[in-house]
C-alpha atoms as a PDB file:
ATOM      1  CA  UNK A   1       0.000   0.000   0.000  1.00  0.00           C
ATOM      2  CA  UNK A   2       1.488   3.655  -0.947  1.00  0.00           C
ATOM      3  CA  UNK A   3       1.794   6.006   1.653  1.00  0.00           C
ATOM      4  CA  UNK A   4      -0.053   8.984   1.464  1.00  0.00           C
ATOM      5  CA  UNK A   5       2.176  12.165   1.473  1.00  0.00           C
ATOM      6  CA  UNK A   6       2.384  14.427   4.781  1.00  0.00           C
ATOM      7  CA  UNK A   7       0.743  17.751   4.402  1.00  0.00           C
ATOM      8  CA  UNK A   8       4.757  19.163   4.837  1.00  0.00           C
ATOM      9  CA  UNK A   9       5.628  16.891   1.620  1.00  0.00           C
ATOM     10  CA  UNK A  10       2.563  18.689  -0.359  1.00  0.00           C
ATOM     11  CA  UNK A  11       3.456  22.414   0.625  1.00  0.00           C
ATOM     12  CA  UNK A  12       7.169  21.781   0.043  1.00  0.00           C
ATOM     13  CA  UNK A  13       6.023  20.820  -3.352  1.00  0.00           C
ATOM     14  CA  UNK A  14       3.782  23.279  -3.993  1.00  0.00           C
ATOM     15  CA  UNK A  15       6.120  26.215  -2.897  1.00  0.00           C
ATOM     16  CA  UNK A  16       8.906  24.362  -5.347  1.00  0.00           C
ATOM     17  CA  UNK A  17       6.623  24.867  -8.243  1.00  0.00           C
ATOM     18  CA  UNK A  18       5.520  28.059  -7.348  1.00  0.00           C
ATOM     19  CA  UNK A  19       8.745  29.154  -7.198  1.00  0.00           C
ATOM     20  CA  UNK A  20       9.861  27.545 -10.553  1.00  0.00           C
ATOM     21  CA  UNK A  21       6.919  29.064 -12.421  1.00  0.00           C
ATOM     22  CA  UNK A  22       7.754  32.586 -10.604  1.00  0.00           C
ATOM     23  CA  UNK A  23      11.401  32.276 -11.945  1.00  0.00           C
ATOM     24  CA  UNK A  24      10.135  31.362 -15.602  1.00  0.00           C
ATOM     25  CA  UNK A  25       8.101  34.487 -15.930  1.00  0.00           C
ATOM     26  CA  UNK A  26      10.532  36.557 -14.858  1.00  0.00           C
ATOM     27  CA  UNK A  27      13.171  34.849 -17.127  1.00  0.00           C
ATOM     28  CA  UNK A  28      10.638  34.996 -19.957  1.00  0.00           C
ATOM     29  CA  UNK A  29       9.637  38.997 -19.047  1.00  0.00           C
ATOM     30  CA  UNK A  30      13.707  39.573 -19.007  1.00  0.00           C
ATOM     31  CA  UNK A  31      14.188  38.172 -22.288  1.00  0.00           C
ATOM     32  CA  UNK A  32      10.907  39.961 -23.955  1.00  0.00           C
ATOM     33  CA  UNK A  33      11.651  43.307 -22.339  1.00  0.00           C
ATOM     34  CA  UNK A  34      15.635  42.304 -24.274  1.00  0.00           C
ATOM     35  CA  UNK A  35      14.254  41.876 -27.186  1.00  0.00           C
ATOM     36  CA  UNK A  36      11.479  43.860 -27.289  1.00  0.00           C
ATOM     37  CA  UNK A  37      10.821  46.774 -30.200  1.00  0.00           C
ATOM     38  CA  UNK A  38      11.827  50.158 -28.791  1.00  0.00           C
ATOM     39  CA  UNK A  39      14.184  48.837 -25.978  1.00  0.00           C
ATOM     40  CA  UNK A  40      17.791  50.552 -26.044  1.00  0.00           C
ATOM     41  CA  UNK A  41      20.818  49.005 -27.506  1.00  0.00           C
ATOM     42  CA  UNK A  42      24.394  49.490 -28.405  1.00  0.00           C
ATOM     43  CA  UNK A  43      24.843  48.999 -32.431  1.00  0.00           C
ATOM     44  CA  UNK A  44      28.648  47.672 -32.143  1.00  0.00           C
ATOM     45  CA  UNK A  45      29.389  48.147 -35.822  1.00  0.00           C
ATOM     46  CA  UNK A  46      28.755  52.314 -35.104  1.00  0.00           C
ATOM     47  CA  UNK A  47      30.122  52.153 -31.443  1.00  0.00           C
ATOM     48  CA  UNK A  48      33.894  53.829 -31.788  1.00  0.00           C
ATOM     49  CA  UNK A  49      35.213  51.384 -28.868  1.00  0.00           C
ATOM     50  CA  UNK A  50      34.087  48.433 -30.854  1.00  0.00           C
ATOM     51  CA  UNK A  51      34.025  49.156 -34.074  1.00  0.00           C
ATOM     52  CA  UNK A  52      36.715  47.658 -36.059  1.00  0.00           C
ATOM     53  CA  UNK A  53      39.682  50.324 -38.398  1.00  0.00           C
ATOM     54  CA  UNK A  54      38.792  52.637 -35.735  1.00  0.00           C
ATOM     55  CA  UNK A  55      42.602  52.261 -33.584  1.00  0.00           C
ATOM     56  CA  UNK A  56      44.325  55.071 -32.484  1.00  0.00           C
ATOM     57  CA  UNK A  57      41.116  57.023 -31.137  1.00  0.00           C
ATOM     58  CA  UNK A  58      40.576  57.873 -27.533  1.00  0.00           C
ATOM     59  CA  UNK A  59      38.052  55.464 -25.623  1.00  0.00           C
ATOM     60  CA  UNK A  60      34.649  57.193 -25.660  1.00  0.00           C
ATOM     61  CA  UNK A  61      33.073  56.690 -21.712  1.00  0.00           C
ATOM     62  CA  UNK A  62      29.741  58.324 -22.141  1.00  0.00           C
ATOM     63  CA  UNK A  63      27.971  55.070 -21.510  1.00  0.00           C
ATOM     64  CA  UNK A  64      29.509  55.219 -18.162  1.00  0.00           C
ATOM     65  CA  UNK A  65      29.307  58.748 -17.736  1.00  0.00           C
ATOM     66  CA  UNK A  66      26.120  59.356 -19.039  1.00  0.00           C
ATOM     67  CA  UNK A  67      23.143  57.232 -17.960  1.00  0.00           C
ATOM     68  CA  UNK A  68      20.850  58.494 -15.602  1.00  0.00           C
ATOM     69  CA  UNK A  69      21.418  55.510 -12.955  1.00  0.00           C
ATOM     70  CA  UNK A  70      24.240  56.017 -10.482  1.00  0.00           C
ATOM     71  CA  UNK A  71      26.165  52.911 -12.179  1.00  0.00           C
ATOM     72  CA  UNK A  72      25.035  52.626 -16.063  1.00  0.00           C
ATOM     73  CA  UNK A  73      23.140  50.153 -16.832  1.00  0.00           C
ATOM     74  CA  UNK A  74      25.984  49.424 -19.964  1.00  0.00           C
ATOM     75  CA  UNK A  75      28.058  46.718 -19.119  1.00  0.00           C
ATOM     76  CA  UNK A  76      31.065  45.215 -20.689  1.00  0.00           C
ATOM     77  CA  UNK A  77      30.338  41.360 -21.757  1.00  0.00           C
ATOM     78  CA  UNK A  78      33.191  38.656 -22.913  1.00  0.00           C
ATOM     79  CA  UNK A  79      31.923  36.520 -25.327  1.00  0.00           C
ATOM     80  CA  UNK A  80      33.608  33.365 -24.188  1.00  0.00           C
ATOM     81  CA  UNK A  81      33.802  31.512 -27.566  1.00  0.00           C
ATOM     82  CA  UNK A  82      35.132  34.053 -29.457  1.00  0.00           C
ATOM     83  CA  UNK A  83      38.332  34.621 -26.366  1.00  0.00           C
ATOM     84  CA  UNK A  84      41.516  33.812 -26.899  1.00  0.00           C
ATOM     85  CA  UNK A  85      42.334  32.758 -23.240  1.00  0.00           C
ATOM     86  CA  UNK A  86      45.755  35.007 -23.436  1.00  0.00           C
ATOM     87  CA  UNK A  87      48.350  35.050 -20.552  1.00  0.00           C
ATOM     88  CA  UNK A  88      49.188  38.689 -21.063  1.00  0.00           C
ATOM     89  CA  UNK A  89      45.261  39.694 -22.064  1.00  0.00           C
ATOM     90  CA  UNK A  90      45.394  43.594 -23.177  1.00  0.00           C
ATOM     91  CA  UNK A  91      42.407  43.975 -21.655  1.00  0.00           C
ATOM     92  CA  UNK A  92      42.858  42.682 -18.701  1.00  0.00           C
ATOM     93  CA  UNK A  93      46.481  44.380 -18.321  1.00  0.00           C
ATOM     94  CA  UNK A  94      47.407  47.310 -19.182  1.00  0.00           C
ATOM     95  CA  UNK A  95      50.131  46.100 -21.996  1.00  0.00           C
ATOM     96  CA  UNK A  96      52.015  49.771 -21.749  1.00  0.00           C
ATOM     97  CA  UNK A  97      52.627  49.590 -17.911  1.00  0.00           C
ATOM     98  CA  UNK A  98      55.918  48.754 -16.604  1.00  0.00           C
ATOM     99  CA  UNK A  99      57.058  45.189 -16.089  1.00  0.00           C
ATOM    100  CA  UNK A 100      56.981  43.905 -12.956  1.00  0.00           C
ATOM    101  CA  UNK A 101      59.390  41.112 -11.232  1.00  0.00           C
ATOM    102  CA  UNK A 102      57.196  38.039 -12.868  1.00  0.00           C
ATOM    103  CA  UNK A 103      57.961  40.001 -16.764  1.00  0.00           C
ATOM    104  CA  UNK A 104      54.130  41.090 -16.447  1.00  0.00           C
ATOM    105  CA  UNK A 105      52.463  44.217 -17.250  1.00  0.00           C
ATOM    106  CA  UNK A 106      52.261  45.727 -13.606  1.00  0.00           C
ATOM    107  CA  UNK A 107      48.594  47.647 -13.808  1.00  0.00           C
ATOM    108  CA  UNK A 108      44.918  46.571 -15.102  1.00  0.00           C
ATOM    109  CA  UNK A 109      43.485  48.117 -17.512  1.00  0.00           C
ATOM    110  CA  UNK A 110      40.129  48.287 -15.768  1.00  0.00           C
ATOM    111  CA  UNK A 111      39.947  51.330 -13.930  1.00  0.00           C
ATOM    112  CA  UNK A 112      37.070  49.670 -11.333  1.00  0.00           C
ATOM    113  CA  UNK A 113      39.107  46.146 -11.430  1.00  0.00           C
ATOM    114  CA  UNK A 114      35.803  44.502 -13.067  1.00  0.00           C
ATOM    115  CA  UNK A 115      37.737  42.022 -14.716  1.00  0.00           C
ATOM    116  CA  UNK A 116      38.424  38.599 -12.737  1.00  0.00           C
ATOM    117  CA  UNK A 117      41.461  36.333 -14.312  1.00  0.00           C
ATOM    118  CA  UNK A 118      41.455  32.886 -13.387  1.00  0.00           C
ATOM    119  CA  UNK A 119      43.570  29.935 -14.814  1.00  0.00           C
ATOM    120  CA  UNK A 120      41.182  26.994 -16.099  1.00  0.00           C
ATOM    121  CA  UNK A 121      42.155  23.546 -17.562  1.00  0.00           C
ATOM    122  CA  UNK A 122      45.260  22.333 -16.993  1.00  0.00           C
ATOM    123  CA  UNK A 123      48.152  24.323 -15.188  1.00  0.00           C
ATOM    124  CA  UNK A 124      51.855  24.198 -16.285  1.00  0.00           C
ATOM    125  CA  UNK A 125      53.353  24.947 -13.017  1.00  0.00           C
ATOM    126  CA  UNK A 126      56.763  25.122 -14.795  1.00  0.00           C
ATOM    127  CA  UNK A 127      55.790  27.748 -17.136  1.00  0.00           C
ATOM    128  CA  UNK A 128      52.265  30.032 -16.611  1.00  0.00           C
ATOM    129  CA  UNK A 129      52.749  31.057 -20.298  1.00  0.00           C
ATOM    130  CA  UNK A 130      51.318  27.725 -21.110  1.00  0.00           C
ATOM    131  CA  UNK A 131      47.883  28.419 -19.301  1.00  0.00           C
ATOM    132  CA  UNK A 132      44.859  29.079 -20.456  1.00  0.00           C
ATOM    133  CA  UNK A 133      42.968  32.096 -18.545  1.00  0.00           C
ATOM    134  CA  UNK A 134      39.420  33.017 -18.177  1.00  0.00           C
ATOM    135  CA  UNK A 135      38.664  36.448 -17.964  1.00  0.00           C
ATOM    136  CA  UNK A 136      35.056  37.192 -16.721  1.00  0.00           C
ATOM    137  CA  UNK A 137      33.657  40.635 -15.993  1.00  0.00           C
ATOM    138  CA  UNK A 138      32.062  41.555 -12.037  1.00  0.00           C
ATOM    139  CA  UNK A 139      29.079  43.278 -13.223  1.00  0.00           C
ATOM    140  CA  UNK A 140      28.277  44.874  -9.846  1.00  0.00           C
ATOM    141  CA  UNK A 141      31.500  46.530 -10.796  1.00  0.00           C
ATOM    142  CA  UNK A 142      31.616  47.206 -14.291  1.00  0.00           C
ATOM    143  CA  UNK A 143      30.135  50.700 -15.502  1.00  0.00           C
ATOM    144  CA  UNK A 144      30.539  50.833 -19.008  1.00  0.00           C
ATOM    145  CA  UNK A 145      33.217  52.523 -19.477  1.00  0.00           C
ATOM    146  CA  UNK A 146      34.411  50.291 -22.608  1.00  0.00           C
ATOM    147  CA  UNK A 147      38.350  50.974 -21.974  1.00  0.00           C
ATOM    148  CA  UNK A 148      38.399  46.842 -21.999  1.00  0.00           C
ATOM    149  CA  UNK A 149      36.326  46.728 -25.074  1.00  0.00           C
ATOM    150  CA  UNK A 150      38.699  48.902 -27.191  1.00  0.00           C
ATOM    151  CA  UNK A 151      42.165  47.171 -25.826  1.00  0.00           C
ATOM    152  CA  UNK A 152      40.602  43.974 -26.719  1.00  0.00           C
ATOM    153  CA  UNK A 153      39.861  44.821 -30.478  1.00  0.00           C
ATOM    154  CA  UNK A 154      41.935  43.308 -33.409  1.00  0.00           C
ATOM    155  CA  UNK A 155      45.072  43.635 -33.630  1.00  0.00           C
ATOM    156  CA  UNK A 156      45.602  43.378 -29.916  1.00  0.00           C
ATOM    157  CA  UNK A 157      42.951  41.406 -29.015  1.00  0.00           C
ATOM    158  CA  UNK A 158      40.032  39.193 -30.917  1.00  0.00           C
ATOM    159  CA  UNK A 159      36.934  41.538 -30.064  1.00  0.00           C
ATOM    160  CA  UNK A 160      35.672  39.392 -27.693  1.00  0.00           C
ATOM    161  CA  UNK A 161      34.744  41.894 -25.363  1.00  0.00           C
ATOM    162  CA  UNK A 162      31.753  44.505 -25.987  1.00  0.00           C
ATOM    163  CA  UNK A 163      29.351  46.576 -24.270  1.00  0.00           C
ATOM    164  CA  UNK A 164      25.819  45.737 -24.026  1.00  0.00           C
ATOM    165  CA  UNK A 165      22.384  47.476 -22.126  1.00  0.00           C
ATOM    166  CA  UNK A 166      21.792  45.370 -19.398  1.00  0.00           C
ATOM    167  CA  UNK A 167      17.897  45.333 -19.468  1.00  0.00           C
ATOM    168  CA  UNK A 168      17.671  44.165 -16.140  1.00  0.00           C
ATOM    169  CA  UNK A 169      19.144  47.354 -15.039  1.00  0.00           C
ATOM    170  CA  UNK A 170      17.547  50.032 -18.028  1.00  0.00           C
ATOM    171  CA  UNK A 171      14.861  52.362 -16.935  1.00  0.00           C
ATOM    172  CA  UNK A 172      14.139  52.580 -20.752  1.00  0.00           C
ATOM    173  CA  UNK A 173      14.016  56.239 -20.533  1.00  0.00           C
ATOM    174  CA  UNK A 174      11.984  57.632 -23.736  1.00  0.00           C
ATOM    175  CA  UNK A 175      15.011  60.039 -24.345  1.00  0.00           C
ATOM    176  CA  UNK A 176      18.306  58.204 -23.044  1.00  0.00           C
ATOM    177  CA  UNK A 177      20.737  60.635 -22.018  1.00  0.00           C
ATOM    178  CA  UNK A 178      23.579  58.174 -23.228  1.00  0.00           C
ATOM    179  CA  UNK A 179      21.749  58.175 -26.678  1.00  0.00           C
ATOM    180  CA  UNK A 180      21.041  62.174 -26.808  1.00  0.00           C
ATOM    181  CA  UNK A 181      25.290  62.307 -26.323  1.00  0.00           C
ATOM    182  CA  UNK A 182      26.463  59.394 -28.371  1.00  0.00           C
ATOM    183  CA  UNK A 183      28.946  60.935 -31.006  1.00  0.00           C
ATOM    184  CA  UNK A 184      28.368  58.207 -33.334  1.00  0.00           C
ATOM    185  CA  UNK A 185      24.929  57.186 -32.472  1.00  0.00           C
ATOM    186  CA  UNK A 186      25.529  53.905 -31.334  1.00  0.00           C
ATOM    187  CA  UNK A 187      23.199  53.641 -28.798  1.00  0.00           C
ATOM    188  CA  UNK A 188      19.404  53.360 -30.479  1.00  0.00           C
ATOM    189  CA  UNK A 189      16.268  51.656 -30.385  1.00  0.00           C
ATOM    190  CA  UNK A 190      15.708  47.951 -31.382  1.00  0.00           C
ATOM    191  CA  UNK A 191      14.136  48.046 -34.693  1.00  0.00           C
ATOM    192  CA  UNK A 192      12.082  44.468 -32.671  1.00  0.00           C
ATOM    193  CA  UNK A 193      12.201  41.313 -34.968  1.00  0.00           C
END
């Protein structure tokens, strides 16, 4: 004969699927309000930090200077996939700071130190140079500021690295202050799908 389940056993479950359904919609709101017609974006082909032939310029930092939040709601994002997993990554390190005692660049690049390196797979203990690094960006510290996103373009880096609205964090102002400043208009609508 089964045994029937306590009354404990039934609210646990219920408050597991209540929860599960509660995370789904606001996954699924997330990823409408994302995608959704009208919500801001950064065009990266038009943005000066990532687009490509433009070297030599000076970083622009109005996303992080810009947005009405007190921390913009722009946020640097490493594409994983497209990394190259670099010891010396240039932007991670800041490639024209002096050398320190290990033959490394002796500063980060990232002003707010948003940038976390980690070694992953296996570790040469004899020689670092043969390790593969992760380099994954702190969000709660990262304001936009796309100084990583420009070191890390070609021929430096592999443009792994760009900036993105974080949704999550956008007010979706009906006139963005980062837009209304943008010298190359970068930052616009989404034209929806």
């Amino acid at each position: 004969m089964k045994e029937q389940p306590t009354r404990r056993q039934v609210l646990g479950h219920a408050v597991r699927g209540a929860t599960l359904v509660g995370l789904g919609g606001i996954a699924t709101y997330l990823s409408l309000k994302a995608d959704a017609e009208g919500a801001w974006r950064i065009n990266p082909e038009a943005c000066v930090n990532s687009r490509l032939g433009a070297l030599g310029v000076e970083v622009c930092e109005r996303c992080a200077t810009e947005c009405v939040l007190p921390l913009s709601a722009v946020r640097a994002v490493n594409d994983h996939a497209k990394c190259g997993r670099c010891f010396v990554c240039p932007a991670y390190f800041d490639v024209k700071s002096a050398i320190d005692e290990q033959r490394m660049p002796s500063r980060k690049l990232c002003p707010r130190d948003a940038i976390e390196r980690k070694v992953i797979g296996y570790v040469d203990p004899d020689d670092p140079r043969n390790n593969l690094y992760e380099y994954t960006i702190d969000e709660k510290l990262c304001n936009g500021c796309g100084k990583c996103v420009m070191a890390c373009k070609e021929p430096a880096g592999l443009s792994s690295i760009r900036l993105e609205v974080r949704h999550i964090l956008c007010l979706d102002c009906n006139r963005c202050e980062i837009a209304n400043v943008c010298p190359d208009e970068a930052y616009e609508r989404n034209p929806g799908s």
